[in-house]
Protein backbone atom coordinates (compact mmCIF):
# COMPACT_ATOMS: atom_id res chain seq x y z
CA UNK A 1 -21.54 -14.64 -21.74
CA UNK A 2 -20.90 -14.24 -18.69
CA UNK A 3 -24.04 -15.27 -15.90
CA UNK A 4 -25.01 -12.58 -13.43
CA UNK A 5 -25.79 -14.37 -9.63
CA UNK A 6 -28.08 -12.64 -7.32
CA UNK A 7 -27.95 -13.58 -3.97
CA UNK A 8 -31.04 -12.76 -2.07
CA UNK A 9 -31.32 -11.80 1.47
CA UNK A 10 -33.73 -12.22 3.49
CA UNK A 11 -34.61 -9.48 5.51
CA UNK A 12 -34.84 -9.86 9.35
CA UNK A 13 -38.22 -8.48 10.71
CA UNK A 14 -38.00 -5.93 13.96
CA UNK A 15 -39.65 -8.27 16.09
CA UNK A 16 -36.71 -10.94 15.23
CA UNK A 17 -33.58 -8.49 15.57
CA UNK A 18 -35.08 -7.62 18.65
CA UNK A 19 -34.75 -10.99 19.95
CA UNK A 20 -31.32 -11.14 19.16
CA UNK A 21 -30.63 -8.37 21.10
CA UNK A 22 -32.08 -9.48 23.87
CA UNK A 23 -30.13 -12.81 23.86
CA UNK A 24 -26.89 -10.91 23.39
CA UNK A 25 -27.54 -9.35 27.18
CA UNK A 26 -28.59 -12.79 28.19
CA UNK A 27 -25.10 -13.75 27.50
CA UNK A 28 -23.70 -10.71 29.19
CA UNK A 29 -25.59 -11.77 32.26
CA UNK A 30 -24.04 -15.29 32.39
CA UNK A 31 -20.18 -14.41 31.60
CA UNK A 32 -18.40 -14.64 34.59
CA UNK A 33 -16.02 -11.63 33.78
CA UNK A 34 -18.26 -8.67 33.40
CA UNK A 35 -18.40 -6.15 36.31
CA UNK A 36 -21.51 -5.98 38.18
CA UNK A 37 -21.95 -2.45 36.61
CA UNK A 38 -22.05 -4.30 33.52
CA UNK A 39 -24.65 -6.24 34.76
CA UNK A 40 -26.77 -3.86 36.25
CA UNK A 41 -26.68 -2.39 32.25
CA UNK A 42 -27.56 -5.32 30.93
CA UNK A 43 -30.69 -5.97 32.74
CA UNK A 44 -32.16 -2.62 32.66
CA UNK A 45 -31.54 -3.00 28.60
CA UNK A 46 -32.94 -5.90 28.74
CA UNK A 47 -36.19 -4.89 30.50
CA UNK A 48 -36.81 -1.99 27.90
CA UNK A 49 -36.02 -4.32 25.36
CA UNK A 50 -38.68 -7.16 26.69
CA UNK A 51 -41.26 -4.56 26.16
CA UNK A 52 -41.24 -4.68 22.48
CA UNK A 53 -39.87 -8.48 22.21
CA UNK A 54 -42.29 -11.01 21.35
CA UNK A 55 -41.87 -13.31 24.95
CA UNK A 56 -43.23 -15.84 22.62
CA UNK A 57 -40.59 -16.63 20.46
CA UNK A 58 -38.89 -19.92 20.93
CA UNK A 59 -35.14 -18.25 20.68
CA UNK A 60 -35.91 -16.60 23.90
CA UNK A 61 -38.02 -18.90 25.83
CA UNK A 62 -35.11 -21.56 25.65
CA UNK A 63 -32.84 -19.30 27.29
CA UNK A 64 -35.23 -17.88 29.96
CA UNK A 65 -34.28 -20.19 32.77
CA UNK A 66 -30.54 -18.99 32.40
CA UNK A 67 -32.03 -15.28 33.22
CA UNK A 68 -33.87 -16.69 36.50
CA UNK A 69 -30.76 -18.60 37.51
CA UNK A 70 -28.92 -14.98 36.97
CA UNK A 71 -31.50 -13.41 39.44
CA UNK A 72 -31.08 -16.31 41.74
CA UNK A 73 -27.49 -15.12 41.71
CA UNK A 74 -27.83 -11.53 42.26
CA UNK A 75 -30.73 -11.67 44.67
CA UNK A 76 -28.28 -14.23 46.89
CA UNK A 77 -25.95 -11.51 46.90
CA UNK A 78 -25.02 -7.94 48.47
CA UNK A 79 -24.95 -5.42 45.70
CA UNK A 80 -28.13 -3.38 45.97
CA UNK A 81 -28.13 -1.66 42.57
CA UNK A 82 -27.60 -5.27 41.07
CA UNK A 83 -30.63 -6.62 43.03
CA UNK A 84 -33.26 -3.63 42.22
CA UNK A 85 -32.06 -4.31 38.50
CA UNK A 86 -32.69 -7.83 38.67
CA UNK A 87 -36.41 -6.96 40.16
CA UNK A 88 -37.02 -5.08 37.94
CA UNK A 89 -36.80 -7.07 35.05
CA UNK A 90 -38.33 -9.91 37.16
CA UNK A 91 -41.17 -8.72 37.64
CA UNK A 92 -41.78 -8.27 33.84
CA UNK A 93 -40.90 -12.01 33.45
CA UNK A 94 -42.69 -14.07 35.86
CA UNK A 95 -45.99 -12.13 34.44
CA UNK A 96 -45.52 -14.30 31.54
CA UNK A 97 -47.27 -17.22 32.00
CA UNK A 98 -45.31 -18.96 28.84
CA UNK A 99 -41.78 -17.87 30.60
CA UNK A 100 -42.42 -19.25 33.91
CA UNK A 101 -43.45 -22.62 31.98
CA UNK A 102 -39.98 -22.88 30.63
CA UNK A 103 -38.52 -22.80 34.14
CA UNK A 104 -37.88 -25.44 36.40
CA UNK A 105 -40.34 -25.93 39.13
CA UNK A 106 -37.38 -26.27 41.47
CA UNK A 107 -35.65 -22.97 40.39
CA UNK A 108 -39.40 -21.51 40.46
CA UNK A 109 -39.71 -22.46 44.82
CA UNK A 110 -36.24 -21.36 44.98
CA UNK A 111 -36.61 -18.01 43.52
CA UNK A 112 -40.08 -17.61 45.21
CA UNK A 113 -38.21 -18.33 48.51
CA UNK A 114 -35.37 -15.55 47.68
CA UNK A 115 -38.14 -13.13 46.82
CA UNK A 116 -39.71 -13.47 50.39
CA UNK A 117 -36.48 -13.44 52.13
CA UNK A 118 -35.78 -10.37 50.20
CA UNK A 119 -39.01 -8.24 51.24
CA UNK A 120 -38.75 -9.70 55.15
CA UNK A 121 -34.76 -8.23 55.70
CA UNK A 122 -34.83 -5.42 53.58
CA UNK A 123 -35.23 -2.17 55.08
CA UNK A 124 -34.34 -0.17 52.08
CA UNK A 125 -37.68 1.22 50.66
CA UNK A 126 -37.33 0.56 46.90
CA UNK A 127 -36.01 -2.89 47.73
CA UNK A 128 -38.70 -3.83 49.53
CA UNK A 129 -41.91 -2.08 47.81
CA UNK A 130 -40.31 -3.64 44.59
CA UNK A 131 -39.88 -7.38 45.73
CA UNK A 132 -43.76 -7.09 46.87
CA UNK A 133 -44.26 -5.44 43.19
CA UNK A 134 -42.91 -8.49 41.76
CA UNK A 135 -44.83 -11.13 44.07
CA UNK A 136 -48.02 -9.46 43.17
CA UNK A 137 -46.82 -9.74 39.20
CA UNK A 138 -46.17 -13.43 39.71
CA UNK A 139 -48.03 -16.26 37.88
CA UNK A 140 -46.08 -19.25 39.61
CA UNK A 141 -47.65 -22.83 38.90
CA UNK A 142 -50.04 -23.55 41.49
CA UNK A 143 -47.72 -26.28 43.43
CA UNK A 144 -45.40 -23.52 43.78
CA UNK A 145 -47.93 -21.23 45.42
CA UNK A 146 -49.79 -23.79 47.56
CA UNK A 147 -46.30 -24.87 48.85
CA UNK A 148 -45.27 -20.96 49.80
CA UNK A 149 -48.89 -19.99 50.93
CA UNK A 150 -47.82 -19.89 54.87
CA UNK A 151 -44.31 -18.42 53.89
CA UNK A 152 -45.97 -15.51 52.16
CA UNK A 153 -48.19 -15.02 55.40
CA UNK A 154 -45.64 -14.62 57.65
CA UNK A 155 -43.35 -12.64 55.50
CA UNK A 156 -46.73 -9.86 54.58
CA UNK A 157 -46.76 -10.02 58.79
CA UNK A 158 -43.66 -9.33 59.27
CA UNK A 159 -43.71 -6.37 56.72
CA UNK A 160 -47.11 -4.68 58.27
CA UNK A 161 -45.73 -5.01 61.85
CA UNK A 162 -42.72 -3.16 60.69
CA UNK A 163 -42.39 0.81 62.04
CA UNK A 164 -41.50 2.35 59.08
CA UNK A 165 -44.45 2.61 56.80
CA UNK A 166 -43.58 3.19 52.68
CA UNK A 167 -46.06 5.05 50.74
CA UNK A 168 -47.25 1.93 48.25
CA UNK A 169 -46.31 -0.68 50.73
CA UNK A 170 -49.76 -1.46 52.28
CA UNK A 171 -50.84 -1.23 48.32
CA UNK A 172 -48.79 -4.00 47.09
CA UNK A 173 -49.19 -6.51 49.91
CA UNK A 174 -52.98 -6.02 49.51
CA UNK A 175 -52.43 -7.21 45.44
CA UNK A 176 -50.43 -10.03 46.93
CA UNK A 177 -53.38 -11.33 48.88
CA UNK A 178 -55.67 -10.69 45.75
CA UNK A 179 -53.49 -12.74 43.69
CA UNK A 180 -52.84 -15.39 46.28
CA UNK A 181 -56.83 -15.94 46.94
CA UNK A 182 -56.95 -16.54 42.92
CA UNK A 183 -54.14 -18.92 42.39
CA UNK A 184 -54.58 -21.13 45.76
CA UNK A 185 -57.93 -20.46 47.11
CA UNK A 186 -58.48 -23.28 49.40
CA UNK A 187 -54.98 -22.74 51.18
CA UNK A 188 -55.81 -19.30 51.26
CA UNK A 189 -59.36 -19.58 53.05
CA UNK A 190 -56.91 -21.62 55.84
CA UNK A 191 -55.19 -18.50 56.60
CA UNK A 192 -58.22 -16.35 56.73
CA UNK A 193 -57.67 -14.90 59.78
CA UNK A 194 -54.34 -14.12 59.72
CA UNK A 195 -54.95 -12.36 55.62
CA UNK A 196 -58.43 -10.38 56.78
CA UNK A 197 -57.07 -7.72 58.84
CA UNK A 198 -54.47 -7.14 56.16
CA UNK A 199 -57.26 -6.62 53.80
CA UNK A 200 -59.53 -5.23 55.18
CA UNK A 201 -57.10 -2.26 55.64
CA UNK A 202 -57.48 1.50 53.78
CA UNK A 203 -56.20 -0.01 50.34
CA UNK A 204 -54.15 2.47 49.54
CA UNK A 205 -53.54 6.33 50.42
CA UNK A 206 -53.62 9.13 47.54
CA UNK A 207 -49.72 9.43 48.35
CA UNK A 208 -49.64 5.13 48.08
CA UNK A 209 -51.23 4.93 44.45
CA UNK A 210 -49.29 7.64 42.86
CA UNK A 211 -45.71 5.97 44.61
CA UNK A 212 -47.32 2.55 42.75
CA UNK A 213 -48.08 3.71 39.69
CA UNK A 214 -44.99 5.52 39.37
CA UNK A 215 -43.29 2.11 40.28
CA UNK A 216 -44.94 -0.40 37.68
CA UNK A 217 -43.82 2.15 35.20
CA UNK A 218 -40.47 2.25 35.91
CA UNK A 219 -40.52 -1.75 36.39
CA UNK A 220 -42.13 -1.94 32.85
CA UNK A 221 -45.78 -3.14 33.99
CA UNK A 222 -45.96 -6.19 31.42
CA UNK A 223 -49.15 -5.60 29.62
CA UNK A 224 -52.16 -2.97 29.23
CA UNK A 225 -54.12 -5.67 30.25
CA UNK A 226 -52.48 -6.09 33.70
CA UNK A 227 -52.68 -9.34 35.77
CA UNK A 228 -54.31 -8.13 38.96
CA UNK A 229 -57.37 -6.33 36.99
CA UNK A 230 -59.19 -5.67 40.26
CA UNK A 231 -56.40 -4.54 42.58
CA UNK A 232 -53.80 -3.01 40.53
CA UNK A 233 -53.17 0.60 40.05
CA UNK A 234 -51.13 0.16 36.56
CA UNK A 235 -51.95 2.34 33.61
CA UNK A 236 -53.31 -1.02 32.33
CA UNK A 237 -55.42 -2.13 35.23
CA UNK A 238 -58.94 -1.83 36.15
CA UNK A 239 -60.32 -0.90 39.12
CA UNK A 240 -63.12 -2.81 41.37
C-alpha cells in the first residue's frame, strides 16, 4: 500500500507579499550597479507600494535605515529626477513615527541637515515646494528638532526673501512652523519674532491650496488622518 504525502502550504497573506516586494526595491536601491534610472523606478514603486504595506512589520522596519542612508546618497548628489524621487518617498517615511525610531539619531540630524540645504539652494520649484512638503511631514525625535530649530529659521528666511514666489510655497513653510511649535515649543517661543511675520502671513492663496493638495497626492500623503490636522490641506486633514 502505498502512503499518499500531502504537503501543505501555507499561504502568504497580501499584506506579507507586499512586504516582500517592497524589500526587493530596497535591495535595488543599495546595489551599486543599477543606473540611476533604475533607481528613480525603484523608489517611485516603492512609494505606491508603502501605501498598502503594513510600515509595521518587523521585515521592513529592520531595513528602513538602509532606505534613509539611500536618500542621504541621492539628496548629496546632482541628479534631479533621482532627488524628487527620493522626496517623495521620504516624505511618506519620516511620517511614521515607528520608521524614524528604527533610524539612527545621527543619520536622522544628518538627513534633517540635507533636507534644509536642499530647500535653501534649490531654485527649481518642485524641488523646493517638495523638500518643505517633507519637513512639514516629519516626526523627528525631539533632540533632533530642538538641535535644528535655528537652522530651520534661517533656511524658511531665506526661502520667503526669495523673488520668485511658488504657488504652495508660503503654504508649506506655514505647516513647518505649525509642526515645529508642537514638537519643540520652548525653542520655538525663542524665535518668536523671527517665525510671527511668517505666520501671520495670508496662509495660503486659492491657486496655493490646490498646487498643495495636488502635491501630497502625488507624494502619497501617509494617512487619512494626516499629521498636521490643523494646517494641512491633504484629503486627510482637517482644517482650523
Amino acid at each position: 500500500m502505498i502512503q499518499q504525502c500531502f504537503v501543505v502550504r501555507r499561504r502568504l497573506s497580501p499584506a506579507v507579499m507586499a512586504t516582500r516586494g517592497v524589500l526587493v526595491l530596497l535591495d535595488t536601491l543599495i546595489d551599486n550597479t543599477v543606473t540611476d534610472d533604475d533607481r528613480v523606478d525603484a523608489l517611485l514603486t516603492l512609494t505606491d507600494r508603502l501605501r498598502t504595506v503594513d510600515v509595521h512589520e518587523k521585515a521592513f522596519i529592520d531595513k528602513v535605515y538602509q532606505l534613509f542612508e539611500c536618500c542621504q546618497t541621492y539628496l548629496s548628489g546632482s541628479n534631479v529626477e533621482l532627488k524628487l524621487a527620493c522626496l517623495q518617498t521620504l516624505g511618506y517615511c519620516v511620517f511614521h513615527e515607528k520608521l524614524v525610531e528604527a533610524v539612527p539619531v545621527k543619520l536622522l540630524h544628518d538627513l534633517m541637515a540635507l533636507l534644509l540645504k536642499t530647500i535653501t539652494v534649490s531654485t527649481e520649484k518642485n524641488m523646493l515646494t517638495k523638500g518643505l512638503w517633507v519637513l512639514a511631514q516629519q516626526n523627528f525625535p525631539p533632540e533632533v528638532v530642538e538641535s535644528k530649530v535655528a537652522t530651520v529659521m534661517d533656511a524658511l528666511e531665506n526661502v520667503a526673501c526669495r523673488a520668485e514666489q511658488y504657488a504652495g510655497v508660503q503654504y508649506e513653510v506655514s505647516k513647518i512652523l505649525g509642526r515645529l511649535q508642537g514638537q519643540a515649543p520652548g525653542v520655538v517661543a525663542q524665535h518668536v519674532v523671527r517665525w510671527a511675520p511668517t505666520r501671520s502671513a495670508p496662509r495660503c492663496s486659492p491657486s496655493g491650496k490646490t498646487a498643495a493638495e495636488s502635491l501630497h497626492r502625488g507624494g502619497g500623503c501617509p494617512s487619512n488622518a494626516c499629521p498636521a490636522a490643523r494646517d494641512c490641506g491633504c484629503p486627510g486633514g482637517k482644517r482650523a
